[in-house]
Protein backbone atom coordinates (compact mmCIF):
# COMPACT_ATOMS: atom_id res chain seq x y z
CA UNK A 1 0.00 0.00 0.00
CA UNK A 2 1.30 3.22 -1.08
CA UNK A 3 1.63 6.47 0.88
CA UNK A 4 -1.09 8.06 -0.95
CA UNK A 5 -2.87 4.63 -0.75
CA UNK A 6 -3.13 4.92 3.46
CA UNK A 7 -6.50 3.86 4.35
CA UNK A 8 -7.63 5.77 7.46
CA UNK A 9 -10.06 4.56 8.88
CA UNK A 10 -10.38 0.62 7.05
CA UNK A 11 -6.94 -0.43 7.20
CA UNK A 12 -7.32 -2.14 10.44
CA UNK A 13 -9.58 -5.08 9.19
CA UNK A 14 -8.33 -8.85 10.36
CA UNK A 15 -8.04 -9.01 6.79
CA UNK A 16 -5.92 -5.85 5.68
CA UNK A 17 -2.33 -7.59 6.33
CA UNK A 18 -2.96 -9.05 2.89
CA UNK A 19 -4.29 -5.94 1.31
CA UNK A 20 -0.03 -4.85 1.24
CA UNK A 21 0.94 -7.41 -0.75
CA UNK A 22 -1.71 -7.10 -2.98
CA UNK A 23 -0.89 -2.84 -3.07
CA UNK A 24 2.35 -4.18 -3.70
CA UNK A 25 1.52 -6.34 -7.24
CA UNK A 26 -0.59 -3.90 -8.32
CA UNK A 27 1.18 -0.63 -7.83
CA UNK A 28 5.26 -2.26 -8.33
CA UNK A 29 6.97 -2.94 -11.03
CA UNK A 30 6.74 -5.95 -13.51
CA UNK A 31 9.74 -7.71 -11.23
CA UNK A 32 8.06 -6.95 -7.92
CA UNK A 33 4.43 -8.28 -9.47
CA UNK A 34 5.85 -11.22 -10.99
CA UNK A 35 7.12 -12.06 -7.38
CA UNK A 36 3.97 -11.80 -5.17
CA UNK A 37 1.40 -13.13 -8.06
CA UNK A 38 1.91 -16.34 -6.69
CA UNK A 39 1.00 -15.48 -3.22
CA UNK A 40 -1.64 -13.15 -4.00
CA UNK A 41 -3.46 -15.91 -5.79
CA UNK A 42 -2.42 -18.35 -3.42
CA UNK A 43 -4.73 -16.20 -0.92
CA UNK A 44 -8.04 -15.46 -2.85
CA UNK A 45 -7.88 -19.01 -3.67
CA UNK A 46 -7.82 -20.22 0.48
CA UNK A 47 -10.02 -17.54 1.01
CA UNK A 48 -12.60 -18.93 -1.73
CA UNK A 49 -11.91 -22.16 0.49
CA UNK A 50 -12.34 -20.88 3.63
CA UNK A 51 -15.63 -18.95 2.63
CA UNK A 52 -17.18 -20.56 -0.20
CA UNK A 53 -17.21 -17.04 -2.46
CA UNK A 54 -18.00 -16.90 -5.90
CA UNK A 55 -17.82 -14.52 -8.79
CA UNK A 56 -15.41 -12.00 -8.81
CA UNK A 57 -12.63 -13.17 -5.63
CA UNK A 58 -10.59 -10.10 -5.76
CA UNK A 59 -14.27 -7.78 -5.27
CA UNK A 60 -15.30 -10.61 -2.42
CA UNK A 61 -12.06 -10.10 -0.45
CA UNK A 62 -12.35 -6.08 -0.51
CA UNK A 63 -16.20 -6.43 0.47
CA UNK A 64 -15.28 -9.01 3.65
CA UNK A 65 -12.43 -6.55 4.55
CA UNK A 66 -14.67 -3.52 4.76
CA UNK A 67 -17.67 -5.40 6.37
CA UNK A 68 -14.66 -6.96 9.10
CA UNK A 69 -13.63 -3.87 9.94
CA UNK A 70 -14.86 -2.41 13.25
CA UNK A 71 -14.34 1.30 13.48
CA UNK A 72 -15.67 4.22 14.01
CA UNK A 73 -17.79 4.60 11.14
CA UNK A 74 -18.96 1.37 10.76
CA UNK A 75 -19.76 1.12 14.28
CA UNK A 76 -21.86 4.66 14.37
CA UNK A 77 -23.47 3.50 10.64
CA UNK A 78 -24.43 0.04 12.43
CA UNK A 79 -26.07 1.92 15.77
CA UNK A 80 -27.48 5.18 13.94
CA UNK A 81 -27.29 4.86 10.20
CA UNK A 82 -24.27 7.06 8.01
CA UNK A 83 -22.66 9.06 10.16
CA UNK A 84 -21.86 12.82 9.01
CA UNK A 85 -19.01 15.06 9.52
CA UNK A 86 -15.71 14.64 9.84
CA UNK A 87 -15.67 10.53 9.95
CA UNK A 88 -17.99 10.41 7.06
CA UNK A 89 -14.90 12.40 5.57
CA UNK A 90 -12.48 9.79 6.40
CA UNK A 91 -14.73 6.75 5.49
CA UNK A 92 -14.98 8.50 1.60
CA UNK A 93 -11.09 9.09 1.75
CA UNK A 94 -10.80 5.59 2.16
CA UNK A 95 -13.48 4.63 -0.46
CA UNK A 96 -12.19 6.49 -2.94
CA UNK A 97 -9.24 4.51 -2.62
CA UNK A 98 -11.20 1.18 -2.86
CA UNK A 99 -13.27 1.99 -5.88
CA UNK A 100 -9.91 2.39 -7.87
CA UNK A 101 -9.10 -1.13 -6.52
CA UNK A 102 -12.80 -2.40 -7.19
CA UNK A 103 -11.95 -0.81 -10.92
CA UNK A 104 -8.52 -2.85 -11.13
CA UNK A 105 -8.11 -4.60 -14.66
CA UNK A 106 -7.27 -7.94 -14.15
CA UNK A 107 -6.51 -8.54 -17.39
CA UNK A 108 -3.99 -6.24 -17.48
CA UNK A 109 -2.45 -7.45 -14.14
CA UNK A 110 -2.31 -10.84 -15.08
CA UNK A 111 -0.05 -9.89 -18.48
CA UNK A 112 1.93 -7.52 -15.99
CA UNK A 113 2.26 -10.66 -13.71
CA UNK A 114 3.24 -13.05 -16.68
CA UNK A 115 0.02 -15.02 -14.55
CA UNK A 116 -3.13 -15.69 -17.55
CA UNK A 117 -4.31 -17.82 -14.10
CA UNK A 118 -5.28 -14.45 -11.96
CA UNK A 119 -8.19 -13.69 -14.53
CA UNK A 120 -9.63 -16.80 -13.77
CA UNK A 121 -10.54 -15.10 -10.47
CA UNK A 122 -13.09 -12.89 -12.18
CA UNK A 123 -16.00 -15.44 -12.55
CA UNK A 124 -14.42 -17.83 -9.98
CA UNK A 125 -16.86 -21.25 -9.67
CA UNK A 126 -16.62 -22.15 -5.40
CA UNK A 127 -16.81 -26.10 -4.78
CA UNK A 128 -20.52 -26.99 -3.92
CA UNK A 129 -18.58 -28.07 -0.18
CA UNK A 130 -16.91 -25.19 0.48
CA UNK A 131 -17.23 -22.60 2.89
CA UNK A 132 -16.48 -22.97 6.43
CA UNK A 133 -16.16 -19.73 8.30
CA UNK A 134 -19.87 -17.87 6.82
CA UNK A 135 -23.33 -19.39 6.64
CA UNK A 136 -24.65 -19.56 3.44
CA UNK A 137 -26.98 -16.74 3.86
CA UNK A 138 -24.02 -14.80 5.13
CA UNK A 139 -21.96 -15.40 2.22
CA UNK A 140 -24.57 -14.28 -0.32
CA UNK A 141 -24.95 -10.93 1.66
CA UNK A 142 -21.07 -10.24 1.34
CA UNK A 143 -21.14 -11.15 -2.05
CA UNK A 144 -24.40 -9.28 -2.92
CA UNK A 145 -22.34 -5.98 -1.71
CA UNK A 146 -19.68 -6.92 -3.61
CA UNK A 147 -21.25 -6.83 -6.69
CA UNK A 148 -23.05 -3.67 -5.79
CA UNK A 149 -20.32 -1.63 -4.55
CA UNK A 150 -18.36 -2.94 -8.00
CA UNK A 151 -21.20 -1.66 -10.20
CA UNK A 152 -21.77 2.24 -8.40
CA UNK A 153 -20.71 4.95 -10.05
CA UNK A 154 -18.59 6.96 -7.82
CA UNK A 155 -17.05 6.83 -4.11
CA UNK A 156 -20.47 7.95 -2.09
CA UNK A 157 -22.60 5.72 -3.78
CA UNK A 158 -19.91 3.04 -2.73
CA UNK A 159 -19.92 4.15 0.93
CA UNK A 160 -24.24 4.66 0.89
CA UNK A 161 -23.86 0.59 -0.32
CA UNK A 162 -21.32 0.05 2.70
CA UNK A 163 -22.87 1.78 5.17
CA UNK A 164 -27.22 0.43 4.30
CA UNK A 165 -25.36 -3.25 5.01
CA UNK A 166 -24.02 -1.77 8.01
CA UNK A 167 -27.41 -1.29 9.19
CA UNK A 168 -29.04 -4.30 8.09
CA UNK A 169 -26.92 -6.49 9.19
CA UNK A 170 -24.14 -5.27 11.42
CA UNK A 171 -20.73 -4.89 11.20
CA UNK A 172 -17.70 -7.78 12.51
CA UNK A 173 -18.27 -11.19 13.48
CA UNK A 174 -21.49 -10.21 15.84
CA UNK A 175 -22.89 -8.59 12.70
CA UNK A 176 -22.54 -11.36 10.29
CA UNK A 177 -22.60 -14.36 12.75
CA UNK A 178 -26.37 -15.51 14.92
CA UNK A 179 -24.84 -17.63 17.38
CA UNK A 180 -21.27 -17.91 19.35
CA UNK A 181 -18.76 -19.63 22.13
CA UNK A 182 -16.45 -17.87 24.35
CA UNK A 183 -13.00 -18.87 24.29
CA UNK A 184 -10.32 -18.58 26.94
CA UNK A 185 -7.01 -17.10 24.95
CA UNK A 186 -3.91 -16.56 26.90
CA UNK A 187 -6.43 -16.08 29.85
CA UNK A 188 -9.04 -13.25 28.65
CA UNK A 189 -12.35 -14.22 27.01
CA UNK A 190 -12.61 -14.10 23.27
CA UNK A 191 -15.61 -14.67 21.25
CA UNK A 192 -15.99 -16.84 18.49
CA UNK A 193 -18.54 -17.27 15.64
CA UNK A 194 -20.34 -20.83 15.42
CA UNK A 195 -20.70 -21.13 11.78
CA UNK A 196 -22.52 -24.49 11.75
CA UNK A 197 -26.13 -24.17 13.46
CA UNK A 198 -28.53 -26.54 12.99
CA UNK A 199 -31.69 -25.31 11.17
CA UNK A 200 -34.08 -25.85 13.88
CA UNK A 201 -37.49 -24.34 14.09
CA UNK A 202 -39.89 -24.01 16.39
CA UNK A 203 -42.04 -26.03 13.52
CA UNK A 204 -39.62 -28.76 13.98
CA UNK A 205 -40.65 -29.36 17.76
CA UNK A 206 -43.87 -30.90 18.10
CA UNK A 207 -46.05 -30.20 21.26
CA UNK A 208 -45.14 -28.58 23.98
CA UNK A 209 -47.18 -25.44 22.96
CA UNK A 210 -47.95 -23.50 25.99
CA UNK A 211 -43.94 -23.32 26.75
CA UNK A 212 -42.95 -22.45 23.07
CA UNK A 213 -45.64 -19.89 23.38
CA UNK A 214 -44.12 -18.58 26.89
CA UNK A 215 -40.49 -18.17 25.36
CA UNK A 216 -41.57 -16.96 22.35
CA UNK A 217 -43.17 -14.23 23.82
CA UNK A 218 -40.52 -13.01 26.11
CA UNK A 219 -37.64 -13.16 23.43
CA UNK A 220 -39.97 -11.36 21.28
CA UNK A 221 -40.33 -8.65 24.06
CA UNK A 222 -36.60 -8.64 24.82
CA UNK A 223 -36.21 -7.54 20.90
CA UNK A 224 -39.06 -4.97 21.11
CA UNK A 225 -37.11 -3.43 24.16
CA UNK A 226 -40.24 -4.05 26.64
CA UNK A 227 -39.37 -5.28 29.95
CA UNK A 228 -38.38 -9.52 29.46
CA UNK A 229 -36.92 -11.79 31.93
CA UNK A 230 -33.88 -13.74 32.39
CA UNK A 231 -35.35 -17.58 31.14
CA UNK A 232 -34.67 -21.05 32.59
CA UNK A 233 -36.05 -23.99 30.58
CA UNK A 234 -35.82 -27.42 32.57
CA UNK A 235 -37.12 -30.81 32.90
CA UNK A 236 -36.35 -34.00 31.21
CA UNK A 237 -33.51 -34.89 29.37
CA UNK A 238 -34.42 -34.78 25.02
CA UNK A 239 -37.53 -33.05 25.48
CA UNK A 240 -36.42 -30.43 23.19
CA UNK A 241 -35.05 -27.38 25.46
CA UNK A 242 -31.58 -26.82 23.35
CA UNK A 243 -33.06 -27.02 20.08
CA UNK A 244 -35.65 -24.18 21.07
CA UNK A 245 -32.65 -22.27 21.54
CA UNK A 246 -31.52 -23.57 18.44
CA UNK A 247 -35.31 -22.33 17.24
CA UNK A 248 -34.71 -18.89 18.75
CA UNK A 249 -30.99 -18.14 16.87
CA UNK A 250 -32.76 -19.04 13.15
CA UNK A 251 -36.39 -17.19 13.49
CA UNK A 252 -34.91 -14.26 15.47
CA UNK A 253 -31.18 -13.27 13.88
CA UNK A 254 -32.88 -11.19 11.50
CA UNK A 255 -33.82 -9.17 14.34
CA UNK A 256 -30.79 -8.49 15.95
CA UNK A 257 -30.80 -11.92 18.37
CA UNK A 258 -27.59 -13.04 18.34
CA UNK A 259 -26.66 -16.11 21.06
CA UNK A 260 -23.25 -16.40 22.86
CA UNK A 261 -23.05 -19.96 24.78
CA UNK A 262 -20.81 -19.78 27.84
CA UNK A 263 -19.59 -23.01 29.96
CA UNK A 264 -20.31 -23.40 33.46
CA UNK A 265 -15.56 -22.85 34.10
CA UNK A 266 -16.37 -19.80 31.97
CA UNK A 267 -18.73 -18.01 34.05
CA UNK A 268 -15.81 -15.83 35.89
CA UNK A 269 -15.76 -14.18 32.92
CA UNK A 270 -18.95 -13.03 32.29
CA UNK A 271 -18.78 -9.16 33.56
CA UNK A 272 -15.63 -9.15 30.43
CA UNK A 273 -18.27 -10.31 27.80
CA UNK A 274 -21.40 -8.28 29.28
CA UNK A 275 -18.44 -5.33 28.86
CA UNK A 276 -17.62 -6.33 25.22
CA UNK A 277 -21.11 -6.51 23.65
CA UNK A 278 -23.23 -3.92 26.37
CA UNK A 279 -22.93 -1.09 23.44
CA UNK A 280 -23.34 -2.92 20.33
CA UNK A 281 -26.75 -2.74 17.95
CA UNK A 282 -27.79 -6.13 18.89
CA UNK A 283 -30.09 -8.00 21.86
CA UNK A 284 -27.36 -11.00 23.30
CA UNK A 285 -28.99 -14.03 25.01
CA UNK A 286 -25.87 -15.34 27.21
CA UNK A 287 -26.87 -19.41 26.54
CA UNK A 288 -26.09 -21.56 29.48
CA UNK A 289 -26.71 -25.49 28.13
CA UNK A 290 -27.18 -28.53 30.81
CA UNK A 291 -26.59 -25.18 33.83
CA UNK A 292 -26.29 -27.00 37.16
CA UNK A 293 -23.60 -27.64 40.26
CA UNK A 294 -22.50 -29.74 42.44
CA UNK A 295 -22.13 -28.88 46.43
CA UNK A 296 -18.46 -28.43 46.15
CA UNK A 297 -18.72 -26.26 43.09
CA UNK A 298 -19.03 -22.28 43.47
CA UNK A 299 -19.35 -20.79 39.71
CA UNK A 300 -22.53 -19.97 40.58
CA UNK A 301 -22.28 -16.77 42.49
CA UNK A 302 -20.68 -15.17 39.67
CA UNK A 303 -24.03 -16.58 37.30
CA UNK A 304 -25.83 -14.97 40.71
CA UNK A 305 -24.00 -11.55 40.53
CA UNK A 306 -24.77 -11.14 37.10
CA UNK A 307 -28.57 -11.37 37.45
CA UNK A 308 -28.50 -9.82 40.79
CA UNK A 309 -26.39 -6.74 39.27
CA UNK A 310 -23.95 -4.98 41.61
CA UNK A 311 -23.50 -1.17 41.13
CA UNK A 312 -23.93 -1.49 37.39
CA UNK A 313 -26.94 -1.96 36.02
CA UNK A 314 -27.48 -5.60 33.53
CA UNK A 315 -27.44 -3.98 30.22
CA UNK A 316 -30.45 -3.67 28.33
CA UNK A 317 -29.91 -5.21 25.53
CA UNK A 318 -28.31 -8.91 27.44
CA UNK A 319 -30.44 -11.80 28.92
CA UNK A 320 -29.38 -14.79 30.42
CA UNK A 321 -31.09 -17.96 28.86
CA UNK A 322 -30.13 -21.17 30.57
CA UNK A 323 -31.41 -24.85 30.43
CA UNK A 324 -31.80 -27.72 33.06
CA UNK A 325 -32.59 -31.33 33.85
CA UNK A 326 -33.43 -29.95 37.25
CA UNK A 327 -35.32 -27.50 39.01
CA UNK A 328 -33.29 -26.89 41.87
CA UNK A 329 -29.79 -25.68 39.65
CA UNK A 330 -27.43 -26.45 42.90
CA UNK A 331 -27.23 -29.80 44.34
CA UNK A 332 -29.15 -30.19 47.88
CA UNK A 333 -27.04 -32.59 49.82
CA UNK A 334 -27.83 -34.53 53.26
CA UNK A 335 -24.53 -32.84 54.75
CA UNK A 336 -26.03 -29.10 53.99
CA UNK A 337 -29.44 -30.42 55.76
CA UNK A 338 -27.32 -31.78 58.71
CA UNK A 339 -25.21 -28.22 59.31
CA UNK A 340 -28.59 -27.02 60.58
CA UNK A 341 -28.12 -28.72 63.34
CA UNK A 342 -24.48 -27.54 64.01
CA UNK A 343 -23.81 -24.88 66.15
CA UNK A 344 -22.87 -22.52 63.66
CA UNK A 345 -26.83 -22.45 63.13
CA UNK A 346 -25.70 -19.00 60.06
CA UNK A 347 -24.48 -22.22 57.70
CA UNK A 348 -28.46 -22.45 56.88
CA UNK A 349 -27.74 -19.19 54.56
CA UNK A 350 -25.12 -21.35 53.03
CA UNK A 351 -28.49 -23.80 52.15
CA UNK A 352 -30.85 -21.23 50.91
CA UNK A 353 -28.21 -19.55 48.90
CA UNK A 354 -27.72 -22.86 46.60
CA UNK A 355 -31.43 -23.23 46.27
CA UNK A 356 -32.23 -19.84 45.57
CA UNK A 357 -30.20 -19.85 42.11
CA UNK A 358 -33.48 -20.90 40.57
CA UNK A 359 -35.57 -17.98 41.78
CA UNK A 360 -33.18 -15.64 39.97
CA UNK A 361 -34.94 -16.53 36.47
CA UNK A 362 -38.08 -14.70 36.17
CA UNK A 363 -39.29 -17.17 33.25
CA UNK A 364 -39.18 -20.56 33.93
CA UNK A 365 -40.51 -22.95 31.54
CA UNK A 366 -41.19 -26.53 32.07
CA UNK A 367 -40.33 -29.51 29.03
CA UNK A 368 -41.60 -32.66 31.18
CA UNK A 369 -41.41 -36.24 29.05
CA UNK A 370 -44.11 -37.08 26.57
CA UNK A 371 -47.12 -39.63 27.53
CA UNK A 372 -46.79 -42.58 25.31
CA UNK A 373 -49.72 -41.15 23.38
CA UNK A 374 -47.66 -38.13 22.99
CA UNK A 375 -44.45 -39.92 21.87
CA UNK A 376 -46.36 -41.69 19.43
CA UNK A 377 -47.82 -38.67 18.14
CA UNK A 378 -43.99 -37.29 17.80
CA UNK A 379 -42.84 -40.51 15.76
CA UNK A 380 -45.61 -40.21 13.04
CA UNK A 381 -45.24 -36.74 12.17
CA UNK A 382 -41.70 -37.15 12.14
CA UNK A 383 -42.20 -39.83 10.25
CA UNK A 384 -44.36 -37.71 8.01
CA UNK A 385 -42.17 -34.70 7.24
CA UNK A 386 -38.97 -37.14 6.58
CA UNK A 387 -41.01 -38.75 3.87
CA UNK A 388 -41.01 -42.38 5.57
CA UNK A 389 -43.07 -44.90 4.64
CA UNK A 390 -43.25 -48.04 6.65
CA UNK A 391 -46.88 -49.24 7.94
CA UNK A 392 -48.23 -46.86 10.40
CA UNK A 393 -48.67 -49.98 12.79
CA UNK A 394 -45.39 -51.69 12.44
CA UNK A 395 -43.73 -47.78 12.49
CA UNK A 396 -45.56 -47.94 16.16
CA UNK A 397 -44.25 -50.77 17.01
CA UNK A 398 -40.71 -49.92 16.24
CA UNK A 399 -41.82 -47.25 18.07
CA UNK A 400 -42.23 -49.40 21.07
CA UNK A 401 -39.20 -51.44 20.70
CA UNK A 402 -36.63 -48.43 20.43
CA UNK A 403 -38.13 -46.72 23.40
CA UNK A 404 -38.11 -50.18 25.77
CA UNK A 405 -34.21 -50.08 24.19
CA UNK A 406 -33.04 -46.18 25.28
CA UNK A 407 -33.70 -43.15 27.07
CA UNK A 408 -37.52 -43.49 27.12
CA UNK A 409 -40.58 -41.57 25.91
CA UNK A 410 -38.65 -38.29 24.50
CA UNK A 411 -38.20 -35.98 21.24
CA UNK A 412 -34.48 -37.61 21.11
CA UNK A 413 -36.00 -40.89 21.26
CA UNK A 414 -38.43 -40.29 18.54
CA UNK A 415 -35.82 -38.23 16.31
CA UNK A 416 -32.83 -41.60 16.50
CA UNK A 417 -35.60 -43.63 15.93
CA UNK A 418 -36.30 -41.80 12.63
CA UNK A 419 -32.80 -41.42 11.73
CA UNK A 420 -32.36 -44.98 12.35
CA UNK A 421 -35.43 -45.84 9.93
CA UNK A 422 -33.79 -43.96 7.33
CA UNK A 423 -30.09 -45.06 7.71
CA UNK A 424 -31.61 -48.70 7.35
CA UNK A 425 -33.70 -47.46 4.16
CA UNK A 426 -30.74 -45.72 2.55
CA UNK A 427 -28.73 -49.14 3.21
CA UNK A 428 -30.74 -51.23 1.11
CA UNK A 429 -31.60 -49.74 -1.37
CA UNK A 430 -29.54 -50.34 -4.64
């Protein structure tokens, strides 16, 4: 990147280290561009691995590097729209300098380069089983702006196309990702896009009507930015409380929801999240899977401090969704109900402070295990929508035999069943 080339406000994208040697080919002479060619195509061609990008990979790796970069325009555009004055000035400096790279001529780089392979780059074809860091719906919108941005006819129009996907759809990996883990990394908290969610809806999971309707409504609240409540789903194991979360990241991301799943050894860490997302343009359900402790465990007063709040106040735009084979989160144990007969007659606190975990959820929504009417009712519509078509009676009766055979009367029952039908049905046939 040349002197005059200095991007201002842009250049600090994850993805701008690669943006020099590419300044480098296209701007140095025939010896220096022979030399990186190589590289360069070496590096749209992982990235079309990596992403699954089509078309034109030299316009897809300029559109991911300006909707990766987190700054102060694109953080202002994703909050309040295009912001004006002076860094609205710096963002078209800087896309004035992209629309002469969006213009580039390949053809003439690749004679330059003494590479005819670069111009295969313009209509690049992606392997059908590519693409491992977007979702496919992701990946369209990044190459959608690509294209756009490519076709306007002059630096503002460029930067209006930049900053309306700003506010669509958000800016970073919380802008283009709907669900995410935390990660411990040299010991701070980093988080990290899931990029493979299963397409669950709430469609999918049959019955249980009254307690889809109950979370529905206070997610849908939560994004309307009415009063909701932190949400604790329990009962029986397979009864479908994970994939409603599941439900909740794939109906809701177009509304801002966006899902960050912390472990139970994580939870020290959750004032350093709450602090990372608490000003961002999007409502964050902090996902707590299988949430429950042992006697000797004590990760739960920092879960407790969080709801509780302590001189700040919980952000508005963060919830805490968790899930739970058991009502009471914190193991009771004999030994806590014999301390009450100690003489140090205060350890009784200790008890109702483990118990009391539970009360901290203002929604709490019960999945109990299907009657075997119920479960019945769950293997023929399954049955149904994957297109199977044994015998209704001796489908019941496998029924019957696979339940006597695993975790009883349950969703995840019914749904291994199914899969097992069809595994069986793929098998045989020639």
């Amino acid at each position: 990147m040349t002197k005059d080339e200095e991007l201002l406000l842009f250049g600090r994208s994850p993805y701008a280290g690669r943006l020099h040697d590419f300044c480098l080919m296209i701007e140095g002479d025939r010896e220096t561009a022979e030399e990186l060619a190589p590289q360069c195509l070496h590096a749209l061609l992982s990235m079309a691995g990596e992403t699954g990008f089509g078309g034109n990979l030299w316009h897809d790796f300029l559109a991911r590097l300006l909707v990766s970069s987190e700054n102060s325009y694109s953080l202002s555009a994703e909050l309040r729209g295009a912001p004006e004055g002076t860094v609205g000035d710096y963002a078209l400096h800087d896309m004035m300098i992209f629309r002469g790279w969006f213009a580039l001529d390949l053809h003439g780089l690749a004679e330059k380069c003494g590479l005819p392979e670069l111009e295969l780059i313009e209509d690049y074809l992606p392997d059908a089983g590519a693409g491992r860091v977007y979702s496919a719906r992701v990946r369209k919108q990044i190459e959608a702006l690509a294209r756009e941005m490519a076709d306007c006819d002059n630096a503002q129009s460029m930067l209006d196309a930049l900053a309306s996907f700003y506010a669509h759809y958000g800016v970073g990996a919380l802008g283009l990702h709907k669900a995410f883990r935390l990660h411990i990394t040299d010991g701070r908290p980093v988080i990290r896009p899931v990029t493979k969610i299963a397409d669950v809806r709430f469609d999918d999971l049959i019955g249980y009507a009254d307690a889809k309707e109950t979370l529905i409504r206070n997610t849908e609240a939560f994004l309307a930015g009415a009063p909701a409540n932190n949400c604790l789903l329990y009962g029986d194991a397979g009864t479908g409380k994970s994939s409603s979360i599941k439900a909740l990241a794939n109906t809701y991301y177009d509304r801002g929801l966006r899902i960050i799943e912390i472990y139970r050894h994580e939870f020290r860490y959750l004032h350093d999240v709450i602090g990372e997302i608490k000003h961002r343009n999007y409502r964050f359900l902090l996902y707590m899977d299988d949430l429950s402790f042992e006697e000797f465990e004590t990760e739960y007063k920092y879960l407790k401090a969080v709801i509780e709040g302590g001189l700040e106040k919980k952000p508005d735009n963060v919830l805490i969704y968790a899930t739970s084979n058991r009502r009471h989160l914190v193991r009771e144990s004999f030994a806590d109900k014999q301390k009450l007969t100690d003489d140090d007659v205060h350890r009784s606190d200790t008890v109702q402070e483990k118990l009391s975990l539970f009360d901290r959820f203002g929604v709490s929504i019960y999945f109990g295990a299907p009657t075997p009417a119920e479960y019945r009712e769950i293997v023929t519509a399954l049955a149904k929508r994957e297109g199977v078509t044994m015998p209704a009676e001796e489908l019941l009766l496998e029924a019957n035999r696979w339940e006597l055979k695993h975790a009883g009367y349950s969703g995840r029952t019914a749904r291994q069943l199914i899969d097992d039908i069809l595994g069986r049905t793929q098998l045989s046939q020639p």
